[in-house]
Protein backbone atom coordinates (compact mmCIF):
# COMPACT_ATOMS: atom_id res chain seq x y z
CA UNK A 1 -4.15 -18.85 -13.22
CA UNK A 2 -3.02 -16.77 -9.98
CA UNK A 3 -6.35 -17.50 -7.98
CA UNK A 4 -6.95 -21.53 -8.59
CA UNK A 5 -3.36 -22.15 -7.80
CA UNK A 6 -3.30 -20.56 -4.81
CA UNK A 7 -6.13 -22.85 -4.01
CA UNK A 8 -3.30 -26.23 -4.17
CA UNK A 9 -0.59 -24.56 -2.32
CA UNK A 10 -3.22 -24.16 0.92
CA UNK A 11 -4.16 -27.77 0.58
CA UNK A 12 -0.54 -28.52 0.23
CA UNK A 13 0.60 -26.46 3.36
CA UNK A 14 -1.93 -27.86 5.40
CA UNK A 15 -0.22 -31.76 4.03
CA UNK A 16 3.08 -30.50 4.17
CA UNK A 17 3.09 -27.79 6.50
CA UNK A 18 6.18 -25.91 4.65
CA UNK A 19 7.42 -23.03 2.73
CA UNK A 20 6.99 -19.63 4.24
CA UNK A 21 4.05 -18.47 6.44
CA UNK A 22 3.47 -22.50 6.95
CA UNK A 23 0.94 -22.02 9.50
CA UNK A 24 2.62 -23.00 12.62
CA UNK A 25 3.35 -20.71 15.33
CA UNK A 26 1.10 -17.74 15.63
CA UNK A 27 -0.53 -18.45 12.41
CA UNK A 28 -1.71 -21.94 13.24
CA UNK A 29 -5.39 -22.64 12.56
CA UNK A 30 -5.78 -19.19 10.97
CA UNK A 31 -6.14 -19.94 7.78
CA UNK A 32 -9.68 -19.35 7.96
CA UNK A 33 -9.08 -16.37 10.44
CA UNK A 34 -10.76 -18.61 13.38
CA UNK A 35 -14.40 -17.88 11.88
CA UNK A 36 -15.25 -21.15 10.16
CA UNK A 37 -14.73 -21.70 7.09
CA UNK A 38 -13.41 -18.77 4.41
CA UNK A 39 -15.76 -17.04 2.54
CA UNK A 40 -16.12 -18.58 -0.16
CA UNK A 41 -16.97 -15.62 -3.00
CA UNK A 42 -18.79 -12.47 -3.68
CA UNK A 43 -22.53 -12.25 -1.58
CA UNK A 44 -21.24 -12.71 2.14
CA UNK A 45 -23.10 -9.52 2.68
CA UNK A 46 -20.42 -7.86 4.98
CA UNK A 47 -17.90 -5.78 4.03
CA UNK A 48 -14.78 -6.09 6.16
CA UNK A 49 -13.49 -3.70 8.41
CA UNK A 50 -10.90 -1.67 7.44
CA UNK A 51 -7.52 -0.43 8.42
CA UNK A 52 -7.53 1.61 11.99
CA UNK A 53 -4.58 0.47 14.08
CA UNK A 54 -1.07 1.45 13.96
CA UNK A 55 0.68 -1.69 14.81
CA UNK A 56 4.86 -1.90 14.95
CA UNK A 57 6.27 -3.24 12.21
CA UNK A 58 8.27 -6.93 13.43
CA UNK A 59 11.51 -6.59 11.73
CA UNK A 60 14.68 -9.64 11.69
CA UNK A 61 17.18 -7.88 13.37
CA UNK A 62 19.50 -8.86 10.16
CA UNK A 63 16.90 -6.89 8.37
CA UNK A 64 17.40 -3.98 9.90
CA UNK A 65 18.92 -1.34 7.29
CA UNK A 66 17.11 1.74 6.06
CA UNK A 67 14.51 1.85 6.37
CA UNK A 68 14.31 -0.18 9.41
CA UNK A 69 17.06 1.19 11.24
CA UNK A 70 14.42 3.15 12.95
CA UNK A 71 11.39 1.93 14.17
CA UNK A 72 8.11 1.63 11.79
CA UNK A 73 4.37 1.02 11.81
CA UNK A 74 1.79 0.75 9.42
CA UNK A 75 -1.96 1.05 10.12
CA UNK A 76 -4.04 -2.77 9.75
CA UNK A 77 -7.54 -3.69 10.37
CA UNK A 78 -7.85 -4.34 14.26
CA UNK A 79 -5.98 -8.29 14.96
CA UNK A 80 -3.51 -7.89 12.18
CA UNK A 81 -0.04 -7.92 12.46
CA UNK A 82 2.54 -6.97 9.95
CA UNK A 83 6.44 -7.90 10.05
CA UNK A 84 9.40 -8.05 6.65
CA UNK A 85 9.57 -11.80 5.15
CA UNK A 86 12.47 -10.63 3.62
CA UNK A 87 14.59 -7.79 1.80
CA UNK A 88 14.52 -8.00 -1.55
CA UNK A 89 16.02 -5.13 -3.46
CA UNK A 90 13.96 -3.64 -6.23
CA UNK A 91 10.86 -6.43 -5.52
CA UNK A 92 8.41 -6.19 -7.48
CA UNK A 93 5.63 -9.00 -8.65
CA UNK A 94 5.01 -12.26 -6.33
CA UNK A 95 4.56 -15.77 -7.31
CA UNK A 96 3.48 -18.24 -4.48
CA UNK A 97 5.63 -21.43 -5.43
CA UNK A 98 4.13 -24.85 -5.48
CA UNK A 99 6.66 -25.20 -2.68
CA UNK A 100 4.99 -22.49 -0.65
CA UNK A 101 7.95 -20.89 -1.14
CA UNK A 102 7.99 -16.92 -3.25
CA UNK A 103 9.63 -15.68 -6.33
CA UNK A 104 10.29 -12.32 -6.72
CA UNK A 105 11.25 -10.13 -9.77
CA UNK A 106 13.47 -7.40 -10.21
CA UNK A 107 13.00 -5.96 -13.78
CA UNK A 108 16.56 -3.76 -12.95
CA UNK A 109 18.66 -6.27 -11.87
CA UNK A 110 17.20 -8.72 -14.62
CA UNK A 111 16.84 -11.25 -12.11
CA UNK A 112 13.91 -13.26 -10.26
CA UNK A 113 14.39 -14.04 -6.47
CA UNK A 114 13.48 -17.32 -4.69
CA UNK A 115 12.74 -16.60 -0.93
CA UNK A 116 12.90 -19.64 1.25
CA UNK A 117 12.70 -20.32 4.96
CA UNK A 118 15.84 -20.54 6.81
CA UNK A 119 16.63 -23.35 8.37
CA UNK A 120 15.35 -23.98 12.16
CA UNK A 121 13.32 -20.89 11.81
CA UNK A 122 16.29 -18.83 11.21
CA UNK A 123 15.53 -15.29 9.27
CA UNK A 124 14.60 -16.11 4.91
CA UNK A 125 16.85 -17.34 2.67
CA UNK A 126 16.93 -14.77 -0.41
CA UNK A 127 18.91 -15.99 -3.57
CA UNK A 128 19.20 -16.03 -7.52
CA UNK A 129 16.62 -18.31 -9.02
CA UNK A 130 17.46 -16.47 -12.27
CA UNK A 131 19.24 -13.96 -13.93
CA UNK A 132 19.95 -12.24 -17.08
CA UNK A 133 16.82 -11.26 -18.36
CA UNK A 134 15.19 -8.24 -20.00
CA UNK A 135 13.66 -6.22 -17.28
CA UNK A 136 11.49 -9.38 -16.38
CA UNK A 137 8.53 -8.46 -14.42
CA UNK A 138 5.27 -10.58 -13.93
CA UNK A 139 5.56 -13.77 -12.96
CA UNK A 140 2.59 -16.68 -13.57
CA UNK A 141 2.01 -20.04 -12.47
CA UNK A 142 0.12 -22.12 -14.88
CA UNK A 143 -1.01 -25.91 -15.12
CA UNK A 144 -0.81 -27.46 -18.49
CA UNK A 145 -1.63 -31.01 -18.46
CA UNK A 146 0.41 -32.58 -16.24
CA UNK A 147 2.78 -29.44 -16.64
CA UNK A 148 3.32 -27.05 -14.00
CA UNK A 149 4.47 -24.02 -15.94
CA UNK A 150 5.96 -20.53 -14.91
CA UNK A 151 5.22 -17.78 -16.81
CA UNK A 152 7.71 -14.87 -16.66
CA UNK A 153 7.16 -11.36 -18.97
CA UNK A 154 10.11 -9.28 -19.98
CA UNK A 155 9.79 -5.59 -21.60
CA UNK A 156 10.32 -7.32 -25.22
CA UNK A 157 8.12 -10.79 -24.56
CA UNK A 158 7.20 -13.57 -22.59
CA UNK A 159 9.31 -16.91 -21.51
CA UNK A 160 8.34 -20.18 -19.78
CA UNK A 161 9.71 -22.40 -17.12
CA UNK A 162 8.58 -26.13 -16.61
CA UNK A 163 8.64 -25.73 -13.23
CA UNK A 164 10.99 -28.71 -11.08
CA UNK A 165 11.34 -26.80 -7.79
CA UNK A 166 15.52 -26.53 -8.06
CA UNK A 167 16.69 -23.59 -6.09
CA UNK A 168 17.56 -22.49 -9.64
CA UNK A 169 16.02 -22.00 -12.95
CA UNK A 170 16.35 -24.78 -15.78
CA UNK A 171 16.30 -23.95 -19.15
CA UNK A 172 13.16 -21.59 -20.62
CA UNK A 173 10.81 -21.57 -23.81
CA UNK A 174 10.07 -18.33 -25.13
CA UNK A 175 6.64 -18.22 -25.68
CA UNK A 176 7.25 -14.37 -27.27
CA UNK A 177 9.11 -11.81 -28.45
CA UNK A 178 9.78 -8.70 -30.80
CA UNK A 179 6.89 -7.13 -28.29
CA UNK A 180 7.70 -2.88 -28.26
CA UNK A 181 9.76 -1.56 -25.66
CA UNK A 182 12.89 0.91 -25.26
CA UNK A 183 14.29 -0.80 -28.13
CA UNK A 184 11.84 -0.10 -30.64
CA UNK A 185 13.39 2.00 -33.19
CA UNK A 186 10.27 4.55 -33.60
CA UNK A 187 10.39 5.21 -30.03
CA UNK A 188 14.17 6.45 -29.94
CA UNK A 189 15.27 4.64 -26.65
CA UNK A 190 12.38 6.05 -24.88
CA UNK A 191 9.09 3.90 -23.42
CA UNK A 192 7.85 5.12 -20.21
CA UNK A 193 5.61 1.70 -19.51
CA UNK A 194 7.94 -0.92 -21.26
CA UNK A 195 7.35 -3.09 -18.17
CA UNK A 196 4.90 -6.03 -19.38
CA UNK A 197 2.45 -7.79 -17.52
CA UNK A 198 0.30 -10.99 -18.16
CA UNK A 199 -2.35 -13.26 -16.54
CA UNK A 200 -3.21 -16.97 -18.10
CA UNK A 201 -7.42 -18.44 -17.84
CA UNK A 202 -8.95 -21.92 -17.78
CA UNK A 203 -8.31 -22.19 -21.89
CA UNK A 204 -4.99 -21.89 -21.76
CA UNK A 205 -5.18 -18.32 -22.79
CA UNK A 206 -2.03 -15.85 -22.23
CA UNK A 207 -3.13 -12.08 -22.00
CA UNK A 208 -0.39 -9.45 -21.91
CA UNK A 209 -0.61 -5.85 -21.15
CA UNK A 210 1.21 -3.72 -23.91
CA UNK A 211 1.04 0.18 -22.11
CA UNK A 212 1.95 3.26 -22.77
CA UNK A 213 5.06 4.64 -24.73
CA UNK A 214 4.61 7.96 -22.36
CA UNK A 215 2.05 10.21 -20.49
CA UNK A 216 -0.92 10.52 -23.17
CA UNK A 217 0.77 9.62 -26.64
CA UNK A 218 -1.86 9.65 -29.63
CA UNK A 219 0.70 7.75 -31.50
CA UNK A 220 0.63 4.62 -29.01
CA UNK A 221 -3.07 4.18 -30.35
CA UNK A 222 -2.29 3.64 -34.04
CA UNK A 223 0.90 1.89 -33.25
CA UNK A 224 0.94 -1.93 -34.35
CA UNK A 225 0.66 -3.55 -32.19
CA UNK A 226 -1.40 -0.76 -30.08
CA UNK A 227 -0.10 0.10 -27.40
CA UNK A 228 -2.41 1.02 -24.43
CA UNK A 229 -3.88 -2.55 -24.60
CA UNK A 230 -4.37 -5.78 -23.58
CA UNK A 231 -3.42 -9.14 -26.44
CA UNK A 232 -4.40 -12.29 -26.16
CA UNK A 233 -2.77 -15.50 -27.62
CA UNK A 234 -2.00 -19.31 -27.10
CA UNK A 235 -0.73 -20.39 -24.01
CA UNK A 236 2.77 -20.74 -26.72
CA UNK A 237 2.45 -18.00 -28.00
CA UNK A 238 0.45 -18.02 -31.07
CA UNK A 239 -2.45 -16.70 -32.57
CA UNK A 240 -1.99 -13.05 -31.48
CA UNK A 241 -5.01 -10.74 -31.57
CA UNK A 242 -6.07 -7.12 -30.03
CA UNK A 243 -8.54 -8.04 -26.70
CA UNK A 244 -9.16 -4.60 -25.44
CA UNK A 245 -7.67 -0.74 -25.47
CA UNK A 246 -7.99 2.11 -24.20
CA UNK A 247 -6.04 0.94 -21.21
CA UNK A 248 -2.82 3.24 -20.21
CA UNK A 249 -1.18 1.39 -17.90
CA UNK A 250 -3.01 -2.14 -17.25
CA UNK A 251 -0.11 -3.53 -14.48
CA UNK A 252 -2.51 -6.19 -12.58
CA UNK A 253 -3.85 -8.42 -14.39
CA UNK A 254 -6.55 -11.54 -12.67
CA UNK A 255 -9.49 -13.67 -13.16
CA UNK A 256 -12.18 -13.52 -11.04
CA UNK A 257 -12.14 -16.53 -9.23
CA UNK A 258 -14.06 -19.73 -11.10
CA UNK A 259 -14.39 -17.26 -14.37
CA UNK A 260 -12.32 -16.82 -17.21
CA UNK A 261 -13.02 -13.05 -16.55
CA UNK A 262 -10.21 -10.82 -16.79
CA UNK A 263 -10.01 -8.02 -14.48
CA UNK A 264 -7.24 -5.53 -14.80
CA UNK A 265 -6.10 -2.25 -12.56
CA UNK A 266 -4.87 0.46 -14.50
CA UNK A 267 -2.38 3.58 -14.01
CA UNK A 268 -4.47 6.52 -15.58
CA UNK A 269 -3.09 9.60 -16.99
CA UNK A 270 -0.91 13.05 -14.97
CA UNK A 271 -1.22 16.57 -15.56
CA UNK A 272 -4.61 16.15 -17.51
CA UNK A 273 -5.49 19.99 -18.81
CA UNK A 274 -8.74 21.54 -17.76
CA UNK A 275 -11.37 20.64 -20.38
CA UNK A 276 -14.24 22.26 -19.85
CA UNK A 277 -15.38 25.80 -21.81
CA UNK A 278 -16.70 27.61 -18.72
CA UNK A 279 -16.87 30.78 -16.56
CA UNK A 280 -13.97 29.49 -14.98
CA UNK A 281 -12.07 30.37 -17.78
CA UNK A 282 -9.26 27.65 -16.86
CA UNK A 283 -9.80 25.97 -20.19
CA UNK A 284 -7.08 23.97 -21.41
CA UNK A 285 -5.09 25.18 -18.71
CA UNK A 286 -3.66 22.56 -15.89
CA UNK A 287 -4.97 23.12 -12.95
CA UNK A 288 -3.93 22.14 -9.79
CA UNK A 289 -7.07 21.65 -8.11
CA UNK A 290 -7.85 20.05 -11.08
CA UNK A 291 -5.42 17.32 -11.68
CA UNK A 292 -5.51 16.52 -8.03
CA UNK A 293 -8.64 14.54 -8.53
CA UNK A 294 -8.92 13.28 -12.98
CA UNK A 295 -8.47 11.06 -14.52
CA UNK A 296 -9.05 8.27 -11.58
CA UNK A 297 -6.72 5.15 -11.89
CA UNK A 298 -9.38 2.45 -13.07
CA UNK A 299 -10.54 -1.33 -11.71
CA UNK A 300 -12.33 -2.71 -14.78
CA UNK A 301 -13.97 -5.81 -15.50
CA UNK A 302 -12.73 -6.64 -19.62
CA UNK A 303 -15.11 -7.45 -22.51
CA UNK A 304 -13.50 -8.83 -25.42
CA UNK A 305 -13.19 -5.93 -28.12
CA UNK A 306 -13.66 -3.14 -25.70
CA UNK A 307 -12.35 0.05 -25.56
CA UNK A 308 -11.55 1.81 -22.50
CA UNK A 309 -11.24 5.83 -23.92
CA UNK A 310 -7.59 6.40 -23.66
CA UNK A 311 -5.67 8.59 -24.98
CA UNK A 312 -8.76 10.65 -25.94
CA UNK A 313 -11.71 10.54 -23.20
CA UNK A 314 -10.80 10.33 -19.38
CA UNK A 315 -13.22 9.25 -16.90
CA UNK A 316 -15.01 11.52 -14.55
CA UNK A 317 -15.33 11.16 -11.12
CA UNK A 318 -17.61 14.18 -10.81
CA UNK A 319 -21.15 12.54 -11.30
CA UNK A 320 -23.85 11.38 -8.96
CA UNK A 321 -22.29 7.79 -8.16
CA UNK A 322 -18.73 9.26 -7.64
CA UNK A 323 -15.75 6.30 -8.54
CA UNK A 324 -19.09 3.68 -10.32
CA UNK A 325 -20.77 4.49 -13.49
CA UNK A 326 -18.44 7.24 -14.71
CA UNK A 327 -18.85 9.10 -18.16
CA UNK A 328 -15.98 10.15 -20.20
CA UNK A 329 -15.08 13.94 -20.95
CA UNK A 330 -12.14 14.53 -24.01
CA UNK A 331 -9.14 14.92 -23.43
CA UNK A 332 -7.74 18.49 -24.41
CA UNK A 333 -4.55 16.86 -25.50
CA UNK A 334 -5.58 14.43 -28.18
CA UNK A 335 -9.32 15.16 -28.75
CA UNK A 336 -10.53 18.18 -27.61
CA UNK A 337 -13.12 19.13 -30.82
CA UNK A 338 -13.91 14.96 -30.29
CA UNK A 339 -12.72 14.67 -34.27
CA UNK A 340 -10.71 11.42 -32.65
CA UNK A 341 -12.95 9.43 -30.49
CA UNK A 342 -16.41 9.43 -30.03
CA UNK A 343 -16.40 9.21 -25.83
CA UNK A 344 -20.41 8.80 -25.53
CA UNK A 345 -19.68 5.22 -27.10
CA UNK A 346 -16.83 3.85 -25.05
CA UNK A 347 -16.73 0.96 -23.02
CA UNK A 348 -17.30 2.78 -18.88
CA UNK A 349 -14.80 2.05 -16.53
CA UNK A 350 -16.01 -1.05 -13.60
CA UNK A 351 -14.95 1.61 -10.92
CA UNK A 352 -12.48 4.31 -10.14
CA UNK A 353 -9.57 4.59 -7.84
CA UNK A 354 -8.56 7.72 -6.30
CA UNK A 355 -6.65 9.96 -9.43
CA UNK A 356 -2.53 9.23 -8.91
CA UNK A 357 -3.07 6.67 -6.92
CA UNK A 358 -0.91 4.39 -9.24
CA UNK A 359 -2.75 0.92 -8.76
CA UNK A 360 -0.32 -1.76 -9.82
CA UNK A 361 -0.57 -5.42 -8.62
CA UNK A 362 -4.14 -7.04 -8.55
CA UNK A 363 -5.43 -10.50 -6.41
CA UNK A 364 -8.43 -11.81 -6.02
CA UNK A 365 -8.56 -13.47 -2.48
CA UNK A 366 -12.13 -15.00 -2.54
CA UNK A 367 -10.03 -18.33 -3.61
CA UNK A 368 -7.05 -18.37 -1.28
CA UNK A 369 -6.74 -18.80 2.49
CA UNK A 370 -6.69 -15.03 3.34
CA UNK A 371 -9.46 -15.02 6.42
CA UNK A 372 -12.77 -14.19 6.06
CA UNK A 373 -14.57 -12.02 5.81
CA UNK A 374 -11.93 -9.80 4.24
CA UNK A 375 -11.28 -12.58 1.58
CA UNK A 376 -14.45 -11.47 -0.06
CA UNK A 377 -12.61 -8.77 -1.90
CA UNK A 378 -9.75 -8.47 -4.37
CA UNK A 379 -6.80 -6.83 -3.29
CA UNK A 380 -4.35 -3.66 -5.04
CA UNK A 381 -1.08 -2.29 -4.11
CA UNK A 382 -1.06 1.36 -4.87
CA UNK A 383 2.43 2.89 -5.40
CA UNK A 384 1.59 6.49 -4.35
CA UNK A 385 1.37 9.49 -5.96
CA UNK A 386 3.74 12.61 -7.10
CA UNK A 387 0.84 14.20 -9.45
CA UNK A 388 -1.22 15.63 -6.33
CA UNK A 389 -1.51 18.28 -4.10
CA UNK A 390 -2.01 15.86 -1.24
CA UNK A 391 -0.15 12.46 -2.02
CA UNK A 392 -2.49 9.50 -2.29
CA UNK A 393 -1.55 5.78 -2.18
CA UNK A 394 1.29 4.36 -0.85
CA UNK A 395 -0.87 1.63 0.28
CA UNK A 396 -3.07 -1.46 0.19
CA UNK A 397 -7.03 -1.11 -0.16
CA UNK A 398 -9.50 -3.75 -0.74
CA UNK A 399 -12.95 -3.96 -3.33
CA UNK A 400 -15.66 -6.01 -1.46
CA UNK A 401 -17.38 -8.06 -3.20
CA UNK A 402 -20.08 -8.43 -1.15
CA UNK A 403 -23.53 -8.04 -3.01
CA UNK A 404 -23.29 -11.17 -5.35
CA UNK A 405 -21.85 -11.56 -8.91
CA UNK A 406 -18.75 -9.68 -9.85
CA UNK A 407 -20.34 -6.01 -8.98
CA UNK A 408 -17.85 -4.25 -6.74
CA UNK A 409 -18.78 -2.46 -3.67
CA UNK A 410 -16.24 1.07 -2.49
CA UNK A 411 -12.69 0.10 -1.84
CA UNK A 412 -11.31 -0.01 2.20
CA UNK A 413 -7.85 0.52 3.34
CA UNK A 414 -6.24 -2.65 4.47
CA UNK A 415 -2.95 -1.57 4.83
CA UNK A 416 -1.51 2.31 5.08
CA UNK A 417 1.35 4.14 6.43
CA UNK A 418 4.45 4.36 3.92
CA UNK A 419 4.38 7.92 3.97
CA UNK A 420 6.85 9.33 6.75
CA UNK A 421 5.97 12.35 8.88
CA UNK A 422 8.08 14.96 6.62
CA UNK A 423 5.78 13.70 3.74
CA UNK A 424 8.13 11.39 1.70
CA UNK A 425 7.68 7.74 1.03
CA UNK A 426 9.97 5.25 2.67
CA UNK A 427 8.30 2.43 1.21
CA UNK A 428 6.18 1.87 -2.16
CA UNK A 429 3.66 -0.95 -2.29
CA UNK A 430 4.09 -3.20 -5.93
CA UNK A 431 2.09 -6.31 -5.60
CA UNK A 432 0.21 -8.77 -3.44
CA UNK A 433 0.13 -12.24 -2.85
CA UNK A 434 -1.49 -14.56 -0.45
CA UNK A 435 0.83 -17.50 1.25
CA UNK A 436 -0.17 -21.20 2.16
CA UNK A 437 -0.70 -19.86 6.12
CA UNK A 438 -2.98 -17.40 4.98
CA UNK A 439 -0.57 -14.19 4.87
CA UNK A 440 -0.64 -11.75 2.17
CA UNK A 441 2.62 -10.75 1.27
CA UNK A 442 2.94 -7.27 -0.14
CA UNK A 443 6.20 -6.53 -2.14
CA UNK A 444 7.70 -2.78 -1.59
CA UNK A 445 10.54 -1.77 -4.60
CA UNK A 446 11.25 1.12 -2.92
CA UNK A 447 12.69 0.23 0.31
CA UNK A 448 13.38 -3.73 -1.21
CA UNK A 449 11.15 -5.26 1.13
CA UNK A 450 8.46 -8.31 1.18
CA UNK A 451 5.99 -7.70 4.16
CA UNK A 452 3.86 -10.36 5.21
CA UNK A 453 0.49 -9.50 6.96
CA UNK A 454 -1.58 -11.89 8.70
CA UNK A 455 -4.37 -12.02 11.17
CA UNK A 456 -3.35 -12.61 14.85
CA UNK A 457 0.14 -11.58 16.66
């Protein structure tokens, strides 16, 4: 499990004081942001302040190719700093090593990074941990025994690594395979969300995220296995069953902290045609205006044999409690007489994410070393946007957790600014990850970058 792990590699930087983001230097005695202890959970009562200062952002002058061969800021809570760990082409998901050190996959190289510091405080050490693999993506630590295992998905399955620390990879179990991607014959060479991702709980219990074959496919619903859905087996692989559906895109996958909860952040639907019989006359038509706002990309809290609505009902952000407590309206694509899915009975969304938005990775910070009282929230990268009038994303927001339990409070920017001033993205946010020192490092695919924010110069 992401969260609990994280929870050893503080205690271990604060033995060992290593890896990257160590705590010494600026970051020393931050790891509880200089205001006692960290919050320890949901119920703090205060929700953090958000992003409102544009602060430079500290590049290695070896690390200074486009985009960084002109200057760049980003926009942080007030105290933050941002600089680039490292470049890291195509970097996508982030595990924290045992080490303190960071892996980093690259599903189109085939290859998982290993970042390291360089020696005498020199610039990070980027190299080939491994290579050769099938579009791997989500990477896992996970305790088994005395077994430290890493988890690593690829489009087709999931491997394993007994984890020894070697600057290279020894020799993997796969845990699963014959899983549907580009190679599935009925999908002719085309999946548009063959990318798999995964999350492991206190049982020993792997979950893996099967999406979407395309933009709304009806097909991907009565596919075997379903696709738009989450599957749950052993931690080797067996014993394979449907969890939950309805779920186009689920990229992050986490467990609330001390729970065997499973939390996931989903990339909802584009182009979504008008579906409403009204004066407006705009009936199955897509809209502009429209689009810019439906279906909203989803944070939702999974029950075991739920179903989430798509391909057939699409939340609706136009009600009385905005992004919470959404009902479903049909989807004129797939269900527009609602002869396929009844949408009064499906499972409603936890809460809503601006439409486009493309939420991807997912951490819960409660249990890490991220400073209060910000690490009463779970953080989500959000790629940005091409299916909007006005692009949205392109950055990091926060859900507070600040009212007790696991009931999320309206999300806060913690990180903005990827968008350049003729409108076009120079970087793309992917994933986040929290460090030993207290740093979360946010991984960028499109300009091949690891950032690493922290609290303090």
């Amino acid at each position: 499990m992401r969260a609990p792990w994280l929870i050893l590699l503080a205690a271990f930087a604060v033995a060992c004081d290593g890896g990257l983001g160590g705590g010494t230097g600026a970051d020393a005695g931050l790891v509880d942001g200089g205001t006692g202890a960290p919050d320890g959970g949901p119920g703090g009562g205060q929700v953090p302040p958000g992003a409102t200062t544009s602060v430079p952002v500290s590049v290695p002058g070896s690390m200074r190719t486009a985009p960084f061969d002109v200057p760049r800021a980003l926009t942080v809570p007030q105290g933050f700093s941002i600089a680039v760990l490292a470049r890291v082409p195509g970097a996508r998901f982030l595990a924290v090593t045992p080490e303190g050190n960071l892996l980093v996959s690259n599903p189109g190289a085939g290859t998982v990074s290993l970042v390291r510091p360089g020696a005498g405080g020199a610039d990070a050490v980027v190299s080939d941990w491994v290579t050769g693999l099938r579009k791997p993506h989500d990477l896992v630590f996970h305790t088994i025994g005395s077994t430290v295992w890493l988890y690593v998905s690829e489009s087709n399955g999931v491997r394993r690594y007994a984890w020894t620390g070697a600057a290279t990879a020894p020799a993997s179990e796969v845990v699963l395979t014959g899983l549907p991607d580009s190679s599935t014959p009925e999908l002719h060479g085309a999946y548009g969300h063959e990318l798999k991702n995964i999350g492991l709980d206190g049982q020993h219990r792997l979950f893996v995220s099967i999406a979407s074959s395309c933009n709304v496919c009806a097909s991907d619903a009565q596919a075997d296995p379903v696709r738009g859905a989450i599957y749950v087996y052993d931690a080797t692989g067996g014993n394979g069953r449907l969890y939950a559906r309805g779920l186009r895109n689920a990229e992050g996958l986490a467990f609330f902290p001390g729970t065997d909860d499973l939390w996931v952040a989903v990339n909802n639907r584009d182009d979504v045609p008008y579906p409403f019989q009204d004066a407006t006359g705009h009936y199955g038509q897509i809209v502009q205006a429209y689009v810019d706002n439906h279906p909203p990309d989803e944070l939702i809290r999974l029950r075991d044999g739920g179903n989430y609505g798509w391909p057939y009902c699409n939340p609706d952000p136009d009600t009385a409690r905005g992004l919470f407590d959404m009902s479903f309206d049909r989807d004129y694509d797939t269900n527009r007489d609602g002869s396929a899915a009844d949408c009064n009975v499906m499972d409603h969304v936890t809460m809503g994410i601006q439409a486009h938005s493309a939420a991807l990775g997912l951490t819960f910070l409660q249990s890490t070393s991220f400073p209060a009282p910000w690490a009463s929230s779970a953080a989500i990268a959000l790629h940005g946007s091409w299916d909007r009038t006005t692009p949205a994303g392109d950055k990091v927001i926060l859900v507070p957790f600040v009212s007790g339990g696991q009931q999320p409070s309206s999300a806060i920017d913690l990180v903005t600014g990827w968008t350049g001033s003729d409108g076009k993205y120079w970087g793309r946010p992917v994933d986040v990850a929290v460090d030993p020192g207290g740093g979360l490092l946010i991984s960028d695919d499109a300009s091949g970058t690891v950032y690493r924010l922290s609290r303090g110069p």
